[in-house]
N, C-alpha and C. Protein backbone atom coordinates (compact mmCIF):
# COMPACT_ATOMS: atom_id res chain seq x y z
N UNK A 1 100.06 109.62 90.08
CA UNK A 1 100.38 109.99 88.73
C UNK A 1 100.74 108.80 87.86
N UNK A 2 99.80 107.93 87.94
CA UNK A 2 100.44 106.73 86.88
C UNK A 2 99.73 106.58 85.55
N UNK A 3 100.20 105.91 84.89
CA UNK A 3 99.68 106.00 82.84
C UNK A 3 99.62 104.51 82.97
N UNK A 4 98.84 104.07 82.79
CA UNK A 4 98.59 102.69 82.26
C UNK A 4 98.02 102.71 80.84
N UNK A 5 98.42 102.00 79.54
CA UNK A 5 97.91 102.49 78.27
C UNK A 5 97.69 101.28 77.78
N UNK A 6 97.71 99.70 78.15
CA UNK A 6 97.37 98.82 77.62
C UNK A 6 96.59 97.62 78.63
N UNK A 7 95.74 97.83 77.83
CA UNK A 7 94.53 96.93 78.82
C UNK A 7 94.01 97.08 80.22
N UNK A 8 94.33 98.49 80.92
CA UNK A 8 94.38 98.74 82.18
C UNK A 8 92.65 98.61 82.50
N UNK A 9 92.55 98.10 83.84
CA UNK A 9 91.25 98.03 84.21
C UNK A 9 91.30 99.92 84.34
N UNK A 10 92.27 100.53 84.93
CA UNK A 10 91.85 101.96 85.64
C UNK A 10 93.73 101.86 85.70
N UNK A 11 93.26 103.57 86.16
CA UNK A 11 94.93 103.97 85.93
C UNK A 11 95.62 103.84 87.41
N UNK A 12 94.41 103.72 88.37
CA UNK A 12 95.25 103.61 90.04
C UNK A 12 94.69 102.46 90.84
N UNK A 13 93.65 102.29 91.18
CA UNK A 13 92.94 100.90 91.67
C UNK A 13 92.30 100.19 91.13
N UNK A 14 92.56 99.01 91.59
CA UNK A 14 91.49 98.09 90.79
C UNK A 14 91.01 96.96 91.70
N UNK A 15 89.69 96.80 91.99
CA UNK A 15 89.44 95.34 93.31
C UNK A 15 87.94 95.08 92.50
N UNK A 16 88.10 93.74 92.70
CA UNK A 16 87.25 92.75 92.64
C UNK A 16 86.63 91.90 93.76
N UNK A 17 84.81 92.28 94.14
CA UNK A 17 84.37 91.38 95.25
C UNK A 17 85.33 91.63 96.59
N UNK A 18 85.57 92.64 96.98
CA UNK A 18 85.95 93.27 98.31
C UNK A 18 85.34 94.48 98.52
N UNK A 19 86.23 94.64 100.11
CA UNK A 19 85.72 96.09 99.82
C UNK A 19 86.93 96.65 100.38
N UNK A 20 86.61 98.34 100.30
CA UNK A 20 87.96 99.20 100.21
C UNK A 20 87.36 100.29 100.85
N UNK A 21 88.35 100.67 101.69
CA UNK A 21 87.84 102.48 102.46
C UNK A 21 88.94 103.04 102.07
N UNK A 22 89.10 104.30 100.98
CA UNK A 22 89.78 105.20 100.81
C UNK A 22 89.90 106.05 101.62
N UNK A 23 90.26 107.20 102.92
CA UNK A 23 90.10 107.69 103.68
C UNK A 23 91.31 109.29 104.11
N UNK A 24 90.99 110.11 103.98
CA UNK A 24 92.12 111.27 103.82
C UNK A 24 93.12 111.07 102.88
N UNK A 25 93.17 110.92 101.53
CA UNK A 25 93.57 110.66 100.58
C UNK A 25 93.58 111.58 99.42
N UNK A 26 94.44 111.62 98.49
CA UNK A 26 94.43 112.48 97.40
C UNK A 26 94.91 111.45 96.14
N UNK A 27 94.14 111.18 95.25
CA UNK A 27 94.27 110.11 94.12
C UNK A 27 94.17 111.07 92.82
N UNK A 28 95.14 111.61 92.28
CA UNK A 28 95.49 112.54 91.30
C UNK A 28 96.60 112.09 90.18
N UNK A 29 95.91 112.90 89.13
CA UNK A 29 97.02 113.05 87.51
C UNK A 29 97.20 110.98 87.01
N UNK A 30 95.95 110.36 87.38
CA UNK A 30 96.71 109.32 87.14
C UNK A 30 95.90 108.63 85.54
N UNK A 31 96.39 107.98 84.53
CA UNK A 31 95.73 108.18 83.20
C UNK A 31 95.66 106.55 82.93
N UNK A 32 94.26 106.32 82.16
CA UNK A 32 93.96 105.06 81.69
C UNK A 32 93.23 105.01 80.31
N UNK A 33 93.92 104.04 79.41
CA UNK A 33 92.87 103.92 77.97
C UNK A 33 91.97 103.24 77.94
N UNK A 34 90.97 102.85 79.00
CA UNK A 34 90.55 101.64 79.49
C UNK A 34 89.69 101.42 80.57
N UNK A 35 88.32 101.95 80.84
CA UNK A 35 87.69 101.36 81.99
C UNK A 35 87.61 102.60 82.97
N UNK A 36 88.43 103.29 83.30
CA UNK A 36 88.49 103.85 84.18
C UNK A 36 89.94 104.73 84.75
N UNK A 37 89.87 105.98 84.26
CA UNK A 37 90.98 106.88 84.71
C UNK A 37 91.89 106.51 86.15
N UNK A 38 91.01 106.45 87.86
CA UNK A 38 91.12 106.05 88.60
C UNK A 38 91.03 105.03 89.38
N UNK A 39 89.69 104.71 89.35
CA UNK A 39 89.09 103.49 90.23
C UNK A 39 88.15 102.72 89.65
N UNK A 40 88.64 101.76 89.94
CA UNK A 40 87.64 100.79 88.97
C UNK A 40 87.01 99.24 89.96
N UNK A 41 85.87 99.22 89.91
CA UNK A 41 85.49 98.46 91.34
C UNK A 41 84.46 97.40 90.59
N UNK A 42 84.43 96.07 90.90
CA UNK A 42 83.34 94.78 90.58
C UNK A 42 83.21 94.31 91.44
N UNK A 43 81.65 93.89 91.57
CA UNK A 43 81.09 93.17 92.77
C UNK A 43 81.56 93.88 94.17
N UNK A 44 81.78 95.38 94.46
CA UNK A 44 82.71 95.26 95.75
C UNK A 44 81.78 96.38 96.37
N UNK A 45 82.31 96.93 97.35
CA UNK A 45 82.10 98.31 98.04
C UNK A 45 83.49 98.75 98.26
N UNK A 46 83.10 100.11 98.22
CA UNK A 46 84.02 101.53 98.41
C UNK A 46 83.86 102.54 98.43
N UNK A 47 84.34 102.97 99.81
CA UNK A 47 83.68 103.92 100.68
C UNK A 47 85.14 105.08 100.42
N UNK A 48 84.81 106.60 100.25
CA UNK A 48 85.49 107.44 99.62
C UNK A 48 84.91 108.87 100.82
N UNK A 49 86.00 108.86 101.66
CA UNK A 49 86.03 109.61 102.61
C UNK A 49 86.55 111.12 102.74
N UNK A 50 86.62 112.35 102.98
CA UNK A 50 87.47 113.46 103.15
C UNK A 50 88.37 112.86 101.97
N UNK A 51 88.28 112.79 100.86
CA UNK A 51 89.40 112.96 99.83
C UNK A 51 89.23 113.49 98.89
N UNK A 52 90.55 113.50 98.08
CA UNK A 52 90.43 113.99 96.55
C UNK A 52 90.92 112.97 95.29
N UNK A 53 90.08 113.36 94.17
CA UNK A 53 89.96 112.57 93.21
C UNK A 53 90.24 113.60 91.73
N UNK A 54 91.13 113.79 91.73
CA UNK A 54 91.05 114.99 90.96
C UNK A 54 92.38 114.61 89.60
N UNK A 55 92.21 115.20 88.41
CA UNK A 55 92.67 115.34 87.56
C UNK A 55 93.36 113.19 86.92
N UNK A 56 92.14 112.93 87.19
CA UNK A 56 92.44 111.25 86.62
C UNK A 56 91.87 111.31 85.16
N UNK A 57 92.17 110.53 84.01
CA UNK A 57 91.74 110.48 82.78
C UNK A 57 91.38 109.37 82.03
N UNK A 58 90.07 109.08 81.38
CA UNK A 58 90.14 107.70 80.79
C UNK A 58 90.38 107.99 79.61
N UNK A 59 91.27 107.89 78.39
CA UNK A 59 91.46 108.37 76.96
C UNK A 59 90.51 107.67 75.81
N UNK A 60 89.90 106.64 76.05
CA UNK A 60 89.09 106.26 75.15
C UNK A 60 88.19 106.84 74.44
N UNK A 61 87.11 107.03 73.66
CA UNK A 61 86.05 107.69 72.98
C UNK A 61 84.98 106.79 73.21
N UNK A 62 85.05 106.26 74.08
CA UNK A 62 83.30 105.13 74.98
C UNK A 62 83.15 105.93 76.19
N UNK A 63 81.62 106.17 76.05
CA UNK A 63 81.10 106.45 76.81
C UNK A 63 80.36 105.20 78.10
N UNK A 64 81.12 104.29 77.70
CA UNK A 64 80.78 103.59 79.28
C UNK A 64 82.17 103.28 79.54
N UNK A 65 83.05 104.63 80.15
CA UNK A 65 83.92 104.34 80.94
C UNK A 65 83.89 105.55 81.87
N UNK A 66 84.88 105.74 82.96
CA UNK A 66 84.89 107.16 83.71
C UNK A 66 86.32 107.61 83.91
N UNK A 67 86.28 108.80 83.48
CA UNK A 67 87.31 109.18 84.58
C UNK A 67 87.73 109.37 85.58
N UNK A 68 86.95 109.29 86.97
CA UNK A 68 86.94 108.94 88.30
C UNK A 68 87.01 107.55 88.75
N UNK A 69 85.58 106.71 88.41
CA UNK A 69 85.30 105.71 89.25
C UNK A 69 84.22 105.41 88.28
N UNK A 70 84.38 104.12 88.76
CA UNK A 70 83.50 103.19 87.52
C UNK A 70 83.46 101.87 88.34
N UNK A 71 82.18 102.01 88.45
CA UNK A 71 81.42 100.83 88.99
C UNK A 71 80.56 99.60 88.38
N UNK A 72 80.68 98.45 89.07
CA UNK A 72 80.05 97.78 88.44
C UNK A 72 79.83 96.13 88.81
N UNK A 73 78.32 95.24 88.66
CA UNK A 73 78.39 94.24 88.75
C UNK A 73 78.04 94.07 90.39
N UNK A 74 76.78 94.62 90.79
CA UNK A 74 76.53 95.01 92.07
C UNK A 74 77.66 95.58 93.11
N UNK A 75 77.77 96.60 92.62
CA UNK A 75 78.76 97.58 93.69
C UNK A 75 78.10 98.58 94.13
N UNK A 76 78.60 99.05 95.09
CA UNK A 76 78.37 100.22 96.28
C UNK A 76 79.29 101.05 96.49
N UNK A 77 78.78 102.46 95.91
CA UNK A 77 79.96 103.34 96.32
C UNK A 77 79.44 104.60 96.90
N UNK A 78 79.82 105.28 97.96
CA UNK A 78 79.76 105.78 99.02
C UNK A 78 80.64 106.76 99.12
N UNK A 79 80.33 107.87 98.75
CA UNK A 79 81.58 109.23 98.63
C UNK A 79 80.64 110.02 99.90
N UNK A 80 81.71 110.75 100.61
CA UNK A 80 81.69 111.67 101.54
C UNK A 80 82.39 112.31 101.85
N UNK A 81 82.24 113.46 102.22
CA UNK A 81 82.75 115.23 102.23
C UNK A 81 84.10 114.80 101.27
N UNK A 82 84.12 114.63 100.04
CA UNK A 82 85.10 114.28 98.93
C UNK A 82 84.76 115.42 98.37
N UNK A 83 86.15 115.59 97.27
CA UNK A 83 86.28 116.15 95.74
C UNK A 83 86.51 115.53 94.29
N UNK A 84 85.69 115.49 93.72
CA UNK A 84 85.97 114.71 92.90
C UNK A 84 86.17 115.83 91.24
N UNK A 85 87.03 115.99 91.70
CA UNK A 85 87.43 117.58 90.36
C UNK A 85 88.34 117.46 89.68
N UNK A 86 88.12 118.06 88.39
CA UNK A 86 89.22 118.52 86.84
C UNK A 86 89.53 117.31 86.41
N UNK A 87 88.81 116.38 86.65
CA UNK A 87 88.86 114.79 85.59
C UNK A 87 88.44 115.02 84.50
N UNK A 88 89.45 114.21 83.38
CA UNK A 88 89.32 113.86 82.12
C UNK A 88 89.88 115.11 81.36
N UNK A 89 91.45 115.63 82.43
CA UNK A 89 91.42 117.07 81.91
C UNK A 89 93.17 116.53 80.83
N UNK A 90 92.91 115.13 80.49
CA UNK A 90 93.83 115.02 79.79
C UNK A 90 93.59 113.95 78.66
N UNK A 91 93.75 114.38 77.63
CA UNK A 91 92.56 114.00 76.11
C UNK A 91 91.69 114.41 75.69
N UNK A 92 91.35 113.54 75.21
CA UNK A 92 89.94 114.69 74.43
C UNK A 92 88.34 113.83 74.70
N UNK A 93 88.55 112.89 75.62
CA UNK A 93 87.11 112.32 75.73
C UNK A 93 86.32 113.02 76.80
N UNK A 94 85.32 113.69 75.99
CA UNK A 94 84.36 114.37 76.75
C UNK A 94 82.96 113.27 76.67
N UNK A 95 83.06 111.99 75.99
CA UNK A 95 81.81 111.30 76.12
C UNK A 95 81.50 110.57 77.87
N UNK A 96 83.04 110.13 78.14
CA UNK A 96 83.10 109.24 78.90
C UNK A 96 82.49 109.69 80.57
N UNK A 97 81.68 108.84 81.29
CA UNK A 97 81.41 109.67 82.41
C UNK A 97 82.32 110.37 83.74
N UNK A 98 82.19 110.86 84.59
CA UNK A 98 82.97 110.81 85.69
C UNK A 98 82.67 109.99 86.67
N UNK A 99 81.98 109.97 87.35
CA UNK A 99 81.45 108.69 87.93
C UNK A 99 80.30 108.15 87.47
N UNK A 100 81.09 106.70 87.20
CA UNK A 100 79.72 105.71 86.07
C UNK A 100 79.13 103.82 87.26
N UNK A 101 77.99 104.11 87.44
CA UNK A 101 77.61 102.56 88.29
C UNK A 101 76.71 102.03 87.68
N UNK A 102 77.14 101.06 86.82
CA UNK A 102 75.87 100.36 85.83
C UNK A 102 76.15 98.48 86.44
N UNK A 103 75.38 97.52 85.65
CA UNK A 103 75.42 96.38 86.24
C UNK A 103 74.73 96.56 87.61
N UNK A 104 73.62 96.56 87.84
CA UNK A 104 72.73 96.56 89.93
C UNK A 104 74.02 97.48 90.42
N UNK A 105 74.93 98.61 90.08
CA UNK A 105 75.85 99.18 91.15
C UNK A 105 74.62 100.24 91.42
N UNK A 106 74.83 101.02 92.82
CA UNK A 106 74.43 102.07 93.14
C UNK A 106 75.41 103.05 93.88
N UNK A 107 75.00 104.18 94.21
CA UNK A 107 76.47 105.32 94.61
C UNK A 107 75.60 105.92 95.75
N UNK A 108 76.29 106.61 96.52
CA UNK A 108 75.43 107.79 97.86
C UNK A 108 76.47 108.56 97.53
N UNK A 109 76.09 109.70 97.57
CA UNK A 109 77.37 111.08 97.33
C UNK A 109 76.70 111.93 98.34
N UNK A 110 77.58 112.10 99.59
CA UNK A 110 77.20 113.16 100.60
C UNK A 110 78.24 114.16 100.59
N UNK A 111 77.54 115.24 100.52
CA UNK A 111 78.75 116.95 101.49
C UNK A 111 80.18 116.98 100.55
N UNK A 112 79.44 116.46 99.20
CA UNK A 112 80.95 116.71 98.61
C UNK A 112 81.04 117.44 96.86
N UNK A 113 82.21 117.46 96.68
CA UNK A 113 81.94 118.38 95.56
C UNK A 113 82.28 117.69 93.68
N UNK A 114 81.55 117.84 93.32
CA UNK A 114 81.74 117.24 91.87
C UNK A 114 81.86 118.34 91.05
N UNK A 115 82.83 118.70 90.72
CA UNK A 115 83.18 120.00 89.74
C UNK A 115 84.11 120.20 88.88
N UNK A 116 84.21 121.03 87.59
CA UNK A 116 85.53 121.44 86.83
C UNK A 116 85.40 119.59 86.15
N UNK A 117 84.74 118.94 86.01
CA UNK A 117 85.17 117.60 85.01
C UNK A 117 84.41 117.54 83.67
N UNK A 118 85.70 116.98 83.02
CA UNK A 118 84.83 116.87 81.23
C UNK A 118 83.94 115.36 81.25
N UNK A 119 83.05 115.76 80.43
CA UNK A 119 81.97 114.20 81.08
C UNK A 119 80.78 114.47 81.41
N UNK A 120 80.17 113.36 81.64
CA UNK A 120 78.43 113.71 82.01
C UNK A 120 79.13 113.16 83.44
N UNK A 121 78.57 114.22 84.33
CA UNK A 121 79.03 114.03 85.67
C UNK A 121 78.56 112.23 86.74
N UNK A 122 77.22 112.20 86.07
CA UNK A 122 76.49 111.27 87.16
C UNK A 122 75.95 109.90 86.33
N UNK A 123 76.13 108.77 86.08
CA UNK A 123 75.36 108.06 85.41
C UNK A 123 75.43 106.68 86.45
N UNK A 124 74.20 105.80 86.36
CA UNK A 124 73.66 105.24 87.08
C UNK A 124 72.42 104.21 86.67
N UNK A 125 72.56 102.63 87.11
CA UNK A 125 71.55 102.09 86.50
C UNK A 125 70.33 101.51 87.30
N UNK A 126 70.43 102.04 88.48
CA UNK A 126 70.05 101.49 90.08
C UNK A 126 69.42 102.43 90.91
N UNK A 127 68.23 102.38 91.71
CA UNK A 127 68.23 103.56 92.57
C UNK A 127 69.81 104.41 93.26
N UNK A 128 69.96 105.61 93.25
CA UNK A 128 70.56 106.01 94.06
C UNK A 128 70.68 107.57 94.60
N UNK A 129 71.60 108.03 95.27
CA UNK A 129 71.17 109.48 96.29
C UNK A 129 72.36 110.35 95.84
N UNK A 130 72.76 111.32 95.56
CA UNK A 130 73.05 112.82 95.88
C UNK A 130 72.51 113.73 96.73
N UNK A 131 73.31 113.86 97.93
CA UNK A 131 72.64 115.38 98.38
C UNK A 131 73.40 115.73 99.43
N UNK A 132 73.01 117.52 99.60
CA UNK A 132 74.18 118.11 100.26
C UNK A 132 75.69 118.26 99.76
N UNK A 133 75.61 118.44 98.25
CA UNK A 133 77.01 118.23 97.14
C UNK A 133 76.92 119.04 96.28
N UNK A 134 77.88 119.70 95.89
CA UNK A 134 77.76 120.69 95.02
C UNK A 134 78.16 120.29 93.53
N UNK A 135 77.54 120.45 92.18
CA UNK A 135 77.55 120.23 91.14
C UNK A 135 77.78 121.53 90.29
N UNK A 136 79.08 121.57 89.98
CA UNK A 136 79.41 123.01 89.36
C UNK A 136 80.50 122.85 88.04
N UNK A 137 80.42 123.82 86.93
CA UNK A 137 81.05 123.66 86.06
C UNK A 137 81.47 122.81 85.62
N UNK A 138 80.92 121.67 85.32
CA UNK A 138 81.34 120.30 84.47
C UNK A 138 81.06 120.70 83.28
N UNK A 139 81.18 120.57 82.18
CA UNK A 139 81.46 120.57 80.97
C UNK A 139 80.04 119.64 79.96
N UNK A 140 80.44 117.98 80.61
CA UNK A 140 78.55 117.73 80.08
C UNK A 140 77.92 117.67 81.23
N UNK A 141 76.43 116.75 80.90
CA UNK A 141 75.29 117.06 81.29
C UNK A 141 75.65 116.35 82.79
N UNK A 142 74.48 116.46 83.86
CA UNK A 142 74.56 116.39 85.28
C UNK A 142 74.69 114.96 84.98
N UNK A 143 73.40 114.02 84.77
CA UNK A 143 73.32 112.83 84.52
C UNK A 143 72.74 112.66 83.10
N UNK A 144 72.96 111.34 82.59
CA UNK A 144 72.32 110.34 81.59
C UNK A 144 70.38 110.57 81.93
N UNK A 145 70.17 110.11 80.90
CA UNK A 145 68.52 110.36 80.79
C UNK A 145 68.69 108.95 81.87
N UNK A 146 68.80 108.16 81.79
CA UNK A 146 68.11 106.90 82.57
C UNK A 146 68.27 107.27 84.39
N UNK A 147 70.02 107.72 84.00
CA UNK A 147 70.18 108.26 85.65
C UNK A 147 69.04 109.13 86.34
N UNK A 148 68.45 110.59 85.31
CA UNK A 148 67.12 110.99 85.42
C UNK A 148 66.54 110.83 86.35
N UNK A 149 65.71 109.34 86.41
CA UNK A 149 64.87 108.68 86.80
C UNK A 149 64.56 107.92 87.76
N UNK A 150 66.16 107.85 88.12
CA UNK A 150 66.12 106.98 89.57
C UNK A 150 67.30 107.52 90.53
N UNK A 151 67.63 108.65 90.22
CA UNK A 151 68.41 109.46 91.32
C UNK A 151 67.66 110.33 92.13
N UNK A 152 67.93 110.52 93.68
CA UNK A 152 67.56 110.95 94.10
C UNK A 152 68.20 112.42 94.54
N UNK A 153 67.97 113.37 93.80
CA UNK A 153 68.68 114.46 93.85
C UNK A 153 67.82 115.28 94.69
N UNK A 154 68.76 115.03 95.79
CA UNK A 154 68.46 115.76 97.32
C UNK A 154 67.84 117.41 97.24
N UNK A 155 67.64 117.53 97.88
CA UNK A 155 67.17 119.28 97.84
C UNK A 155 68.46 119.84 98.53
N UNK A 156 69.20 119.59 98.82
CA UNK A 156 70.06 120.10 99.61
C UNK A 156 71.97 120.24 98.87
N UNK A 157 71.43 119.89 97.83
CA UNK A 157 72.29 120.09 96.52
C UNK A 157 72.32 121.80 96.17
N UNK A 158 73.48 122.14 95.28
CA UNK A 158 73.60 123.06 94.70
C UNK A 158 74.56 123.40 93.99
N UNK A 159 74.69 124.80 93.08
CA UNK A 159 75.64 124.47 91.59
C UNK A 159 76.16 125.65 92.21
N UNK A 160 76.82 125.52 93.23
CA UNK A 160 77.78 127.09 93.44
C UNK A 160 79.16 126.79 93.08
N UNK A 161 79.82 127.77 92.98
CA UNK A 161 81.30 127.88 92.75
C UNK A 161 81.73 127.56 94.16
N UNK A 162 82.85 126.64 94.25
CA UNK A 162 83.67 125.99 95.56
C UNK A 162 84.07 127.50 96.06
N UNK A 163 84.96 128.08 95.13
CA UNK A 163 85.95 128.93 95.66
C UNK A 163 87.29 128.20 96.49
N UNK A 164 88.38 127.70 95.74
CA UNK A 164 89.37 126.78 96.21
C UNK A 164 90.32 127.72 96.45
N UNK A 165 90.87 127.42 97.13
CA UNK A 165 92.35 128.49 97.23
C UNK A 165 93.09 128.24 96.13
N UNK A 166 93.48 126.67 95.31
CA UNK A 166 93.84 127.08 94.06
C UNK A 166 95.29 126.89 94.19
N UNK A 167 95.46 127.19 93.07
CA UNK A 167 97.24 127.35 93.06
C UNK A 167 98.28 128.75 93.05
N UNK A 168 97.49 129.53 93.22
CA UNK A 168 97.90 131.03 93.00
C UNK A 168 97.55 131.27 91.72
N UNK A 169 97.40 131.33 90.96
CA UNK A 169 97.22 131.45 89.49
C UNK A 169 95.71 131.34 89.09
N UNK A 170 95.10 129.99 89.57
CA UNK A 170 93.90 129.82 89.41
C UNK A 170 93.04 129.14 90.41
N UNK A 171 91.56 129.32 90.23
CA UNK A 171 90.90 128.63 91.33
C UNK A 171 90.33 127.34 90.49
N UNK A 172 90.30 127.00 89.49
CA UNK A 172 89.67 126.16 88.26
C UNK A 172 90.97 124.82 87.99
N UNK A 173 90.72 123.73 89.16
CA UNK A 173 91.59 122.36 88.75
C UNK A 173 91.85 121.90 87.66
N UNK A 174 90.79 122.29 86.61
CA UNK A 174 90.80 121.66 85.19
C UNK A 174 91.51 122.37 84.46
N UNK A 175 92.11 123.77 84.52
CA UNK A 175 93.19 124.30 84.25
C UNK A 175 94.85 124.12 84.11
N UNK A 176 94.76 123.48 85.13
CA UNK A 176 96.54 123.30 86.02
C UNK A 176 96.78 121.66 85.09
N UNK A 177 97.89 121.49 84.99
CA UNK A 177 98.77 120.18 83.83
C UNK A 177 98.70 119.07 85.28
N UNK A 178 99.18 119.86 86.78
CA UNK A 178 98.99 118.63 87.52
C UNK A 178 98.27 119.51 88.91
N UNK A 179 97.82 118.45 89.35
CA UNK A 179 97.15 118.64 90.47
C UNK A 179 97.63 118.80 92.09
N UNK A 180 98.63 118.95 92.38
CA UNK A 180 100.16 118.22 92.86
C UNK A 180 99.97 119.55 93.82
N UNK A 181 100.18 120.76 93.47
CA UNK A 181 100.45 121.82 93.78
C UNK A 181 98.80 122.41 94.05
N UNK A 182 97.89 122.54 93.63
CA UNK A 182 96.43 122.81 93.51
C UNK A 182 95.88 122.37 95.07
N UNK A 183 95.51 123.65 95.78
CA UNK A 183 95.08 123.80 96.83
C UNK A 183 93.25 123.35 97.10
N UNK A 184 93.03 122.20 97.42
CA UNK A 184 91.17 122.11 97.22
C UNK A 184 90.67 122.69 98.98
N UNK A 185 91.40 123.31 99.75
CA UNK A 185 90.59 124.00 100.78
C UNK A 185 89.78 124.77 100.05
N UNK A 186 89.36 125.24 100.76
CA UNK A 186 87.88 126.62 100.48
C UNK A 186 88.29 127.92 101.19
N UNK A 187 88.60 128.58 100.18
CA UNK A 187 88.58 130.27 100.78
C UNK A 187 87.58 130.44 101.80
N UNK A 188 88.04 131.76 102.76
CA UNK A 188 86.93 131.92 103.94
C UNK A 188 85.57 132.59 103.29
N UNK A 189 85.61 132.79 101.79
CA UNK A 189 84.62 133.64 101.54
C UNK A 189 83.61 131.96 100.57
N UNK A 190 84.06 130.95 100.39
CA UNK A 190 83.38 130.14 99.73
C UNK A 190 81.56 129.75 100.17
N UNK A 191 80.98 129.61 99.84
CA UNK A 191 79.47 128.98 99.95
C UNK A 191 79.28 128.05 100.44
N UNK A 192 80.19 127.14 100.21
CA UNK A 192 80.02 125.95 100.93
C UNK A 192 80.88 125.82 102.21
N UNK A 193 80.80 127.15 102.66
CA UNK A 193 81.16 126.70 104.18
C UNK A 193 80.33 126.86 104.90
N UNK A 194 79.92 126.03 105.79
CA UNK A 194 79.25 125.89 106.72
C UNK A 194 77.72 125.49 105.91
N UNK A 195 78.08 124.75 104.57
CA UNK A 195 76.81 124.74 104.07
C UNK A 195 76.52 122.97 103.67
N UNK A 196 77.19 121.73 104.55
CA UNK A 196 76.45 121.14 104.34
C UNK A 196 75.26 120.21 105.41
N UNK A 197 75.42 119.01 104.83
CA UNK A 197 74.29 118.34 106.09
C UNK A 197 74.16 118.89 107.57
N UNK A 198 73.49 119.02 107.94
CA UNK A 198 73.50 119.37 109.36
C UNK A 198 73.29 118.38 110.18
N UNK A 199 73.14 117.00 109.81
CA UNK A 199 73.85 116.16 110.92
C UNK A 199 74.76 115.92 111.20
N UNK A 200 75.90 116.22 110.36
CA UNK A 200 77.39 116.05 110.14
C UNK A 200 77.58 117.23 110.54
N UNK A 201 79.10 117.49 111.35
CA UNK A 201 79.98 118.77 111.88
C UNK A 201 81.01 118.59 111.61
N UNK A 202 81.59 119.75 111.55
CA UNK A 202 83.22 119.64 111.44
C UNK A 202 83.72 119.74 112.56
N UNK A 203 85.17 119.79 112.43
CA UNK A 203 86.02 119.43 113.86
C UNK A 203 86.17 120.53 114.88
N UNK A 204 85.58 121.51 114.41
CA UNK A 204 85.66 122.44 115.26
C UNK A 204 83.62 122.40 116.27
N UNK A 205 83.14 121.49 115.36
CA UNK A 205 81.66 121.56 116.04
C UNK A 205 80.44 122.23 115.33
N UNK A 206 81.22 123.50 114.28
CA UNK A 206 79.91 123.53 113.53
C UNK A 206 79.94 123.00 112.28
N UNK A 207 78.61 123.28 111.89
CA UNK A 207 77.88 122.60 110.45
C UNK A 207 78.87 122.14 109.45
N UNK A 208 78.83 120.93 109.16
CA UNK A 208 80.25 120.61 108.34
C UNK A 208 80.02 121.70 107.47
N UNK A 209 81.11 121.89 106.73
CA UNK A 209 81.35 122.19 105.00
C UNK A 209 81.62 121.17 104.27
N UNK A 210 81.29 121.50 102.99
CA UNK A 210 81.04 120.70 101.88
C UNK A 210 82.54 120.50 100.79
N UNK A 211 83.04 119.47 101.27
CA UNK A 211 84.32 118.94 100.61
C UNK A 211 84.86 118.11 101.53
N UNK A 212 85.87 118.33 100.89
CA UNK A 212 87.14 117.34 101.58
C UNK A 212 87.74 117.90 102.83
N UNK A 213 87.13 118.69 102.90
CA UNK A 213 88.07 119.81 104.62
C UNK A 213 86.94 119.17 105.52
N UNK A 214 86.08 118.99 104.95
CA UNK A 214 84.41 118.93 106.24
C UNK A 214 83.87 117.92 106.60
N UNK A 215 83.88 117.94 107.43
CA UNK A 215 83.39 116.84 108.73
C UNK A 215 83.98 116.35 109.71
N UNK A 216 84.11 115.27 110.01
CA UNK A 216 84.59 115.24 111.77
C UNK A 216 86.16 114.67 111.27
N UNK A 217 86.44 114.21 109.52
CA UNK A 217 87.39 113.75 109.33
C UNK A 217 88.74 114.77 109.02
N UNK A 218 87.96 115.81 108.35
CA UNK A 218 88.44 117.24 107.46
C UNK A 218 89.88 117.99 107.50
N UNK A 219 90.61 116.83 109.02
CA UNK A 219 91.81 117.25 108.95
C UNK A 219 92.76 116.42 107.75
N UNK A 220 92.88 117.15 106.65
CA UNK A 220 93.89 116.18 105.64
C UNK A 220 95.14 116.42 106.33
């Protein structure tokens, strides 16, 4: 939950020319005027494992910043069975992306869920992959026209509702003031259980599910 409001690269990480494994993690409510709500990465790799990324904000009115993660300057970023939900749910910039990799960056997004964020969900200046991830209720468009063109949007994608357990009140992250309390398991009745890659399993042995509960890591 941190506010950075002057000159912040991003409101929670920031690395240059390294690399970083985020790994069973929850990176929430944290706010930036500047670059990047959450994570903000140059020249590096970062690999984004069974976690959550949820309710981070960039306040600016530029659309080359994110409220998640913002890449750049040949970077590599690598999300798996993640959540990356209800970003940018504080201000009013709906230009800015949620996850943005321009400068040679490229992204892989496996078995995970991008949903409930204000923003064009996907932008990208580099070949790169989506698939086996669910894309639901974001607010703008999936990707940028250029992203278009050189993403590889898996067949194994889909725009279903998570179905989160929620906070009692609601199942919709972009709702709730903090994220703190907001449950991102998956009800037993959700779609994405037992619905992603099938080379990947969860810990019990079958077919992962698609989030942050799924795969061999899924115990948060």
């Amino acid at each position: 939950g941190n506010t950075c409001l002057h000159q912040c690269h991003s409101g929670f990480l920031y690395t240059q020319f390294g690399e970083i494994s985020v790994t069973q993690s929850r990176i929430t409510n944290n706010i930036s005027n500047n670059l990047a709500g959450a994570i903000r990465i140059r020249g590096s790799i970062i690999e984004v494992t069974n976690s959550i990324i949820a309710g981070n904000s960039e306040l600016s009115t530029s659309s080359a910043r994110a409220h998640a993660l913002y890449a750049s300057e040949g970077s590599t970023v690598i999300i798996t069975n993640s959540a990356v939900v209800g970003n940018g749910n504080q201000g009013t910039n709906s230009v800015s992306r949620v996850i943005l990799t321009n400068t040679n960056s490229k992204m892989v997004v496996l078995n995970s869920i991008i949903a409930y964020n204000r923003g064009v969900e996907i932008a990208t200046d580099q070949p790169s992959t989506i698939d086996w991830s669910t894309i639901y209720d974001n607010s703008g468009s999936t990707m940028t026209p250029a992203a278009q063109t050189i993403l590889n949007d898996g067949s194994g994608n889909n725009q279903l509702n998570p179905v989160f357990i929620g906070d009692g009140l609601t199942t919709n992250p972009f709702l709730v003031a903090s994220m703190n309390a907001f449950d991102f398991q998956l009800q037993s009745t959700s779609p994405l259980i037992d619905g992603g890659a099938s080379s990947i399993t969860d810990v019990d042995g079958s077919r992962s599910d698609i989030g942050a509960y799924g795969g061999p890591l899924g115990a948060l």
